[in-house]
Each structure stands twice: as structure tokens, then as C-alpha cells.
N, C-alpha and C. Protein backbone atom coordinates (compact mmCIF):
# COMPACT_ATOMS: atom_id res chain seq x y z
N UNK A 1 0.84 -1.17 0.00
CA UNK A 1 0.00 0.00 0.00
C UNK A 1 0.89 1.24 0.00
N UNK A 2 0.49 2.13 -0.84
CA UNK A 2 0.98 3.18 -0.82
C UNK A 2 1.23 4.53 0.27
N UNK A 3 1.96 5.20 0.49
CA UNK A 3 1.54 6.15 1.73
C UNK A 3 1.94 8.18 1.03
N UNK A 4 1.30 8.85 1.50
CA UNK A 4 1.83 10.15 1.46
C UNK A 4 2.91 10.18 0.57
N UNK A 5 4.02 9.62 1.33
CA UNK A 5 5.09 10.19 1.12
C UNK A 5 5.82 9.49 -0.59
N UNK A 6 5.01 9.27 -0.76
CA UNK A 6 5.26 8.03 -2.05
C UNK A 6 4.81 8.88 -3.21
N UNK A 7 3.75 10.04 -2.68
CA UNK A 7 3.19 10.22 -3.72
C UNK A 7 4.03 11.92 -3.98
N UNK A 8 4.97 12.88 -2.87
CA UNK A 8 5.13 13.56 -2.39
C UNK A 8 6.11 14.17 -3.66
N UNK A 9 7.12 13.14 -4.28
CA UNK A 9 8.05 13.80 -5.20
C UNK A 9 7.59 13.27 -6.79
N UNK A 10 6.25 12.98 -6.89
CA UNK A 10 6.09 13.16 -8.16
C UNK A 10 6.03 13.98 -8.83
N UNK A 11 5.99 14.30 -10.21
CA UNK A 11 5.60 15.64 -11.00
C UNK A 11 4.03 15.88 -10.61
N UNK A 12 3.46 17.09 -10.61
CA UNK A 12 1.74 17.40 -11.03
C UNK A 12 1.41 16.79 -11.67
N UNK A 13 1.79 16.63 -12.76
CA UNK A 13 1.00 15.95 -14.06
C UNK A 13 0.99 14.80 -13.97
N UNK A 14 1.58 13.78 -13.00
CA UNK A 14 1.58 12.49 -13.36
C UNK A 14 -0.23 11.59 -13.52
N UNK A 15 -0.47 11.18 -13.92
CA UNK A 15 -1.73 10.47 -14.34
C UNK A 15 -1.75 9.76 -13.45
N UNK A 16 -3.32 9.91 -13.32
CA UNK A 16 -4.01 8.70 -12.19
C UNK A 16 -4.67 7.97 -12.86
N UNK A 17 -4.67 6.38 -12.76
CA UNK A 17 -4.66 5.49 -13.58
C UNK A 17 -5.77 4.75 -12.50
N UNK A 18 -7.11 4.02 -12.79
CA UNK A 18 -7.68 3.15 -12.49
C UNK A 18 -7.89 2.04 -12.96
N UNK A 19 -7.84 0.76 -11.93
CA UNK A 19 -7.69 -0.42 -12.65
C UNK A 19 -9.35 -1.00 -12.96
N UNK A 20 -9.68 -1.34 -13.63
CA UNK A 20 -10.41 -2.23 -14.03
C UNK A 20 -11.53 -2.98 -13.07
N UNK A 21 -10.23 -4.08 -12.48
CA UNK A 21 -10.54 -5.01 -11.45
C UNK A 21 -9.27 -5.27 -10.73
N UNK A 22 -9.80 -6.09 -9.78
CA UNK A 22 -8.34 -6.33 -9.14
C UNK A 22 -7.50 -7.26 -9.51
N UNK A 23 -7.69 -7.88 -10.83
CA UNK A 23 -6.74 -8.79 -12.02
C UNK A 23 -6.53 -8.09 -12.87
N UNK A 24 -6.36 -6.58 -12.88
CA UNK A 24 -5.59 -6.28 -13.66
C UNK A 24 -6.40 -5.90 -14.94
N UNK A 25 -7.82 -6.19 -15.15
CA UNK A 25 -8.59 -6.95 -16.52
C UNK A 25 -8.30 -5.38 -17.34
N UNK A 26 -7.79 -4.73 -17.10
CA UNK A 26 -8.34 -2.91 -18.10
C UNK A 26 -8.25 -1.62 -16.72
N UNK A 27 -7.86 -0.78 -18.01
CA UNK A 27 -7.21 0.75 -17.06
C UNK A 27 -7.56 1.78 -17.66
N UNK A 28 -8.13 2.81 -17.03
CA UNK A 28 -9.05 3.84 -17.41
C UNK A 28 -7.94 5.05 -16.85
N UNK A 29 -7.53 6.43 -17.34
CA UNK A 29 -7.22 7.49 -16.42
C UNK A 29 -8.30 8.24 -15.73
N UNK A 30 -8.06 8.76 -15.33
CA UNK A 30 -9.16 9.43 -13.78
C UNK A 30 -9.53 10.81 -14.78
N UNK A 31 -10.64 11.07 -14.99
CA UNK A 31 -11.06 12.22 -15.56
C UNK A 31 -11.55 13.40 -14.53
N UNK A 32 -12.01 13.00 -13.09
CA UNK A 32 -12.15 13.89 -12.74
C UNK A 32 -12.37 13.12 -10.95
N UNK A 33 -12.19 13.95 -9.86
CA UNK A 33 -12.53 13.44 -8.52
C UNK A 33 -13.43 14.47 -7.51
N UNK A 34 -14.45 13.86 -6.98
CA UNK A 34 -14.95 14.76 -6.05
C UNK A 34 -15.04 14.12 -4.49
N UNK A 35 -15.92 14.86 -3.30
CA UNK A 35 -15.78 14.05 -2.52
C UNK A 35 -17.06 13.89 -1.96
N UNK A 36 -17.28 12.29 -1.67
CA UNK A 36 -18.81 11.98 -1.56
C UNK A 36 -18.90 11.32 -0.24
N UNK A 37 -19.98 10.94 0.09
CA UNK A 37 -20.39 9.95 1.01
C UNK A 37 -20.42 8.77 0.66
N UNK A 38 -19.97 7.88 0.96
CA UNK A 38 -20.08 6.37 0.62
C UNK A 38 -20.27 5.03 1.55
N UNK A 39 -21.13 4.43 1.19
CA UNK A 39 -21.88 3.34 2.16
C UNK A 39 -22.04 1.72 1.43
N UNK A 40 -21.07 1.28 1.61
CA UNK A 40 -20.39 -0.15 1.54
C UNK A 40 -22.03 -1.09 1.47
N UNK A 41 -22.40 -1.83 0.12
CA UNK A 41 -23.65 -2.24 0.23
C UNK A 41 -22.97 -3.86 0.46
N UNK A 42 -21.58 -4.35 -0.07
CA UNK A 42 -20.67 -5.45 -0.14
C UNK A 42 -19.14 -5.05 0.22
N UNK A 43 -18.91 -6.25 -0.17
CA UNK A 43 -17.11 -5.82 0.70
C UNK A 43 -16.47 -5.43 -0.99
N UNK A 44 -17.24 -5.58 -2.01
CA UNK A 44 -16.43 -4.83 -3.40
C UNK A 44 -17.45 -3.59 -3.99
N UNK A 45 -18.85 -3.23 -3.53
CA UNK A 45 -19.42 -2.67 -3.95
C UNK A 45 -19.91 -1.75 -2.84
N UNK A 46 -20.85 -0.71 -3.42
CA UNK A 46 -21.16 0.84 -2.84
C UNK A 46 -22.17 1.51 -3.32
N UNK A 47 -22.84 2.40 -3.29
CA UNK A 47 -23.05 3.76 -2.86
C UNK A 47 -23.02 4.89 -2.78
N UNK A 48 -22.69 5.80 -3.27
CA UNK A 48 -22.76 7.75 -3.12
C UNK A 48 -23.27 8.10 -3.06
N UNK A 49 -22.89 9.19 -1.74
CA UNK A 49 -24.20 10.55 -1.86
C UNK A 49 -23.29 11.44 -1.81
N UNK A 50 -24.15 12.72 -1.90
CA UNK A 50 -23.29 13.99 -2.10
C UNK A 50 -22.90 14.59 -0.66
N UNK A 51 -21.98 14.80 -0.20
CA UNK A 51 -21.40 15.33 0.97
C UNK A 51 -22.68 16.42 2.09
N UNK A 52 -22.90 16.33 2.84
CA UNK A 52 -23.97 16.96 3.46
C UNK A 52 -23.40 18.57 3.47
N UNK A 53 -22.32 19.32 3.07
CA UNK A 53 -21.68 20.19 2.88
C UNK A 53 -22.43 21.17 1.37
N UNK A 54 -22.31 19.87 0.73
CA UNK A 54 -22.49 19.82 -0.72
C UNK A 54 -24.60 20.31 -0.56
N UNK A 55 -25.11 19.59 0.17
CA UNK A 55 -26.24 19.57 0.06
C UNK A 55 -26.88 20.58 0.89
N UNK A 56 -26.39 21.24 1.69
CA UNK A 56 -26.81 22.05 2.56
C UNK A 56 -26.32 23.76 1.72
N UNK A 57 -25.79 23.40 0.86
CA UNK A 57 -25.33 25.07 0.09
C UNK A 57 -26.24 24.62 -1.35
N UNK A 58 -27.15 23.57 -1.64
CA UNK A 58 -27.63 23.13 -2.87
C UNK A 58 -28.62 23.60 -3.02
N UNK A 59 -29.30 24.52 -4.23
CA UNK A 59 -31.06 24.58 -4.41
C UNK A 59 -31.44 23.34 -5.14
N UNK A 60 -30.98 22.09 -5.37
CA UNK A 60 -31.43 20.98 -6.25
C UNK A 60 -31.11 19.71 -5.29
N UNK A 61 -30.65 19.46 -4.64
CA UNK A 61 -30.40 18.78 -3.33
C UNK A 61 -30.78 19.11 -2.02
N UNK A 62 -31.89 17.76 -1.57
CA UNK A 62 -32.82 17.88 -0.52
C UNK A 62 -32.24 16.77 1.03
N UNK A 63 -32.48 16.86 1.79
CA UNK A 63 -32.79 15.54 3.14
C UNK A 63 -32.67 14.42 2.63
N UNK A 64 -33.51 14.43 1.50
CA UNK A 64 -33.56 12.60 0.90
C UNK A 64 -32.83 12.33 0.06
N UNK A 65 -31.49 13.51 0.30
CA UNK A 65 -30.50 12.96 -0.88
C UNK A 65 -29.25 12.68 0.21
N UNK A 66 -29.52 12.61 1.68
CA UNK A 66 -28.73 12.60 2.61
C UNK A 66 -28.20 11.07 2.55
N UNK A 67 -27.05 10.98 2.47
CA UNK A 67 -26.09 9.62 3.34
C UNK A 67 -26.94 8.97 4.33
N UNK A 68 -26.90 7.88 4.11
CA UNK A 68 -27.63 6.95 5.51
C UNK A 68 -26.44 6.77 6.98
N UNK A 69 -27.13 7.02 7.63
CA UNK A 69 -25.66 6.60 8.98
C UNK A 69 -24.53 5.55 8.92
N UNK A 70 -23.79 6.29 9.13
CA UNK A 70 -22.95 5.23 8.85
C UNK A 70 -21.74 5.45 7.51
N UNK A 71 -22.34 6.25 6.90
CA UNK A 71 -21.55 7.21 5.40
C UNK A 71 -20.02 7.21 6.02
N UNK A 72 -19.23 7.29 5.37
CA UNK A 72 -18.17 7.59 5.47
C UNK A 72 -17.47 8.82 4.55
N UNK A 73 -16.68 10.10 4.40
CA UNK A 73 -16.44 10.64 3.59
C UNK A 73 -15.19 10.18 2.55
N UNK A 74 -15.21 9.95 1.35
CA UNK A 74 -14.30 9.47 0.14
C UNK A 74 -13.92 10.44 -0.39
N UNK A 75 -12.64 10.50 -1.56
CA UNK A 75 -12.53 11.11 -2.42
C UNK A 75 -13.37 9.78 -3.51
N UNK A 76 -14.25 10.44 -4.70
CA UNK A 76 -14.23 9.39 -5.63
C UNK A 76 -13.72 9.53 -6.80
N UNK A 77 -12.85 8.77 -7.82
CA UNK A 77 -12.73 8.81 -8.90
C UNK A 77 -13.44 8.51 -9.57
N UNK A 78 -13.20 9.36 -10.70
CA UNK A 78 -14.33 8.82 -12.60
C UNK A 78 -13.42 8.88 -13.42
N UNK A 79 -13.84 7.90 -14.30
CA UNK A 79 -12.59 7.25 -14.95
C UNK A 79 -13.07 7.63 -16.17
N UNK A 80 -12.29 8.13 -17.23
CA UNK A 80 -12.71 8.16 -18.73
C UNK A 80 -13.54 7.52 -19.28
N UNK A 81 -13.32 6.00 -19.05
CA UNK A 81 -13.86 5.51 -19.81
C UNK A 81 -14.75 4.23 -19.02
């Protein structure tokens, strides 16, 4: 696993690369990241909601777009492709 300091003397530009699966199957670059709420429905799958930060400064986001207890805050990636 990677830590901080690993990531500390790279260039800016270096590309963030997502895998596929965890064999490796295909790799997407990261087009863009925000940060959400996320709630584990399996031990490989999930969930997002929009940060209660996010929803409380929103005119299009309500209560029932709130995280269920238990949310945790993520960065998430989206992958190109």
C-alpha cells in the first residue's frame, strides 16, 4: 500500500490510472474526482451521496439525498472511460 510520502516527489501531471478489477482486466485514467459519502452495500461494492456540505449550500439537493448513517467521507474517482 501506498503512503503520502510516495506520492510527495512526483511531478503534477503524473496520471491517475484506475484499474479495471483487481486482475488487472483494463485501465481507465481518472477524468475527474470529487468528494462523496459512501456506504459499503458489499465488501467490493457501494453507494454515493453527495457530501452533506455539498447539500446544505444546494437549491437541487434535498434531506432525501442525505447519506444513511454510517456514510463515510471518500474522495471518488471517474474514470474516462
Amino acid at each position: 500500500m501506498l503512503s503520502e510520502g510516495d506520492f510527495r516527489d512526483l511531478p503534477d501531471d503524473t496520471p491517475l490510472i484506475l484499474s479495471k478489477d483487481a486482475e488487472g482486466n483494463g485501465y481507465s485514467p481518472v477524468s475527474g474526482a470529487t468528494l462523496a459519502m459512501y456506504v459499503a452495500e458489499t465488501t467490493w461494492s457501494g453507494e454515493t451521496y453527495p457530501p452533506d456540505s455539498v447539500i446544505d449550500a444546494s437549491d437541487v439537493y434535498g434531506d432525501e439525498d442525505r447519506a444513511p448513517e454510517g456514510a463515510v467521507l471518500v474522495i471518488e474517482f471517474s474514470p474516462v472511460n
